[in-house]
C-alpha atoms as a PDB file:
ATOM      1  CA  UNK A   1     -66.421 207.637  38.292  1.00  0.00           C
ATOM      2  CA  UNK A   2     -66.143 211.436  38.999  1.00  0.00           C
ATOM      3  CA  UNK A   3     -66.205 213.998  36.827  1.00  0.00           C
ATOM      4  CA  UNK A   4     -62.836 214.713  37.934  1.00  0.00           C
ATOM      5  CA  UNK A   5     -61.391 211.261  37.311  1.00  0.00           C
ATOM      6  CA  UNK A   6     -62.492 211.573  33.979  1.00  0.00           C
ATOM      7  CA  UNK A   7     -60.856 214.347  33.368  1.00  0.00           C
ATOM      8  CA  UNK A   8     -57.754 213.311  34.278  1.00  0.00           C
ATOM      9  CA  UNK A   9     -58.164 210.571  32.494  1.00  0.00           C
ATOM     10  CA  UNK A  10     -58.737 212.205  29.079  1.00  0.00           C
ATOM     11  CA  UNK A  11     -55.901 215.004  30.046  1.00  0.00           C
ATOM     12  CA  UNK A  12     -53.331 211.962  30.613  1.00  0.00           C
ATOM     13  CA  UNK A  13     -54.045 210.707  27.207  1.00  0.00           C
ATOM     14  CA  UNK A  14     -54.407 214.290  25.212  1.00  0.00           C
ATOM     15  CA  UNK A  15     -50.937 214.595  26.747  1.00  0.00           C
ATOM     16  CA  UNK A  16     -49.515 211.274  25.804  1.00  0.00           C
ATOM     17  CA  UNK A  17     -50.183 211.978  22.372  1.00  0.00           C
ATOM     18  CA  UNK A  18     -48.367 215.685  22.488  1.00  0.00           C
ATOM     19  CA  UNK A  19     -45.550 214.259  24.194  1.00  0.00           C
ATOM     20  CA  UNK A  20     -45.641 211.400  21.367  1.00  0.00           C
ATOM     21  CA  UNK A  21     -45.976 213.968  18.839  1.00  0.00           C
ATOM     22  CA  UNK A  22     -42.739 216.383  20.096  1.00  0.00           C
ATOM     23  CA  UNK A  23     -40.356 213.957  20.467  1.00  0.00           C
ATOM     24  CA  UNK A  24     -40.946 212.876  16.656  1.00  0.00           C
ATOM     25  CA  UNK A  25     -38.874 214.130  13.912  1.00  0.00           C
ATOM     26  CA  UNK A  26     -40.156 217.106  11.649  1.00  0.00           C
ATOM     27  CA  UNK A  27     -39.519 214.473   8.939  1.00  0.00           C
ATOM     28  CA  UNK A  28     -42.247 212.267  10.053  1.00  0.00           C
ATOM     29  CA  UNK A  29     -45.207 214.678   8.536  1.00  0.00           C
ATOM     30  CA  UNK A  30     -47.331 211.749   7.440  1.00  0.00           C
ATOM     31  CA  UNK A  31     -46.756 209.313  10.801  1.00  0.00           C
ATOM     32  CA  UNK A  32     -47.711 212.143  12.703  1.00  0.00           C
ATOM     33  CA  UNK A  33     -51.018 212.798  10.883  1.00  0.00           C
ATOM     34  CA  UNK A  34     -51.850 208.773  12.059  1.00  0.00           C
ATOM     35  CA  UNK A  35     -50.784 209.240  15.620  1.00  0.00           C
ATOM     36  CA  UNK A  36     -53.410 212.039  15.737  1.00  0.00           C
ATOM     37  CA  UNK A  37     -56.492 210.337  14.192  1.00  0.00           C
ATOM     38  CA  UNK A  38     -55.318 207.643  16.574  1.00  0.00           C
ATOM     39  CA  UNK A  39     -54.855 209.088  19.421  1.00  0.00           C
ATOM     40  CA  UNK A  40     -58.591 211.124  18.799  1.00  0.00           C
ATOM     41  CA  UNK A  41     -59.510 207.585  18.230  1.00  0.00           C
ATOM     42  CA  UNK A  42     -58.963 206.817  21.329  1.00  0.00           C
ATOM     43  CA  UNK A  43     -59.727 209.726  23.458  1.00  0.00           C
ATOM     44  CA  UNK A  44     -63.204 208.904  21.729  1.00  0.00           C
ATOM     45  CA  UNK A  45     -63.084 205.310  23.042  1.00  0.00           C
ATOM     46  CA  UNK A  46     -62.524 206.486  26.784  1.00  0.00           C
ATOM     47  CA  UNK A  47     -65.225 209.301  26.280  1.00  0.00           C
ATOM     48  CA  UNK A  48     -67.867 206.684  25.145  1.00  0.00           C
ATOM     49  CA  UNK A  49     -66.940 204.193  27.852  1.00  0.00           C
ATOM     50  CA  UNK A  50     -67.075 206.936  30.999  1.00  0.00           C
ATOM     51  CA  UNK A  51     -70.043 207.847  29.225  1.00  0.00           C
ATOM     52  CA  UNK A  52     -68.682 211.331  28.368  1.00  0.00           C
END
């Protein structure tokens, strides 16, 4: 896979996570504090298996 691909890759899934993370209510401090660890969580997955 390209360096490129990869990138795009990680990008579509950093941006998942922001979009995720706007649409939720301010009210929602301590969901939104787990959607981030899991969404690094993941981004960390996909880096290990591209071999980032």
């Amino acid at each position: 896979m390209t360096e490129l691909a990869k990138g795009i890759a990680i990008g579509m899934v950093a941006g998942a996570a922001v979009g995720a993370l706007a649409a939720m209510p301010k009210k929602r401090g301590s969901a939104m504090g787990r959607m981030l660890k899991t969404a690094g969580h993941i981004v960390e997955n996909i880096s290990d298996a591209m071999g980032l």
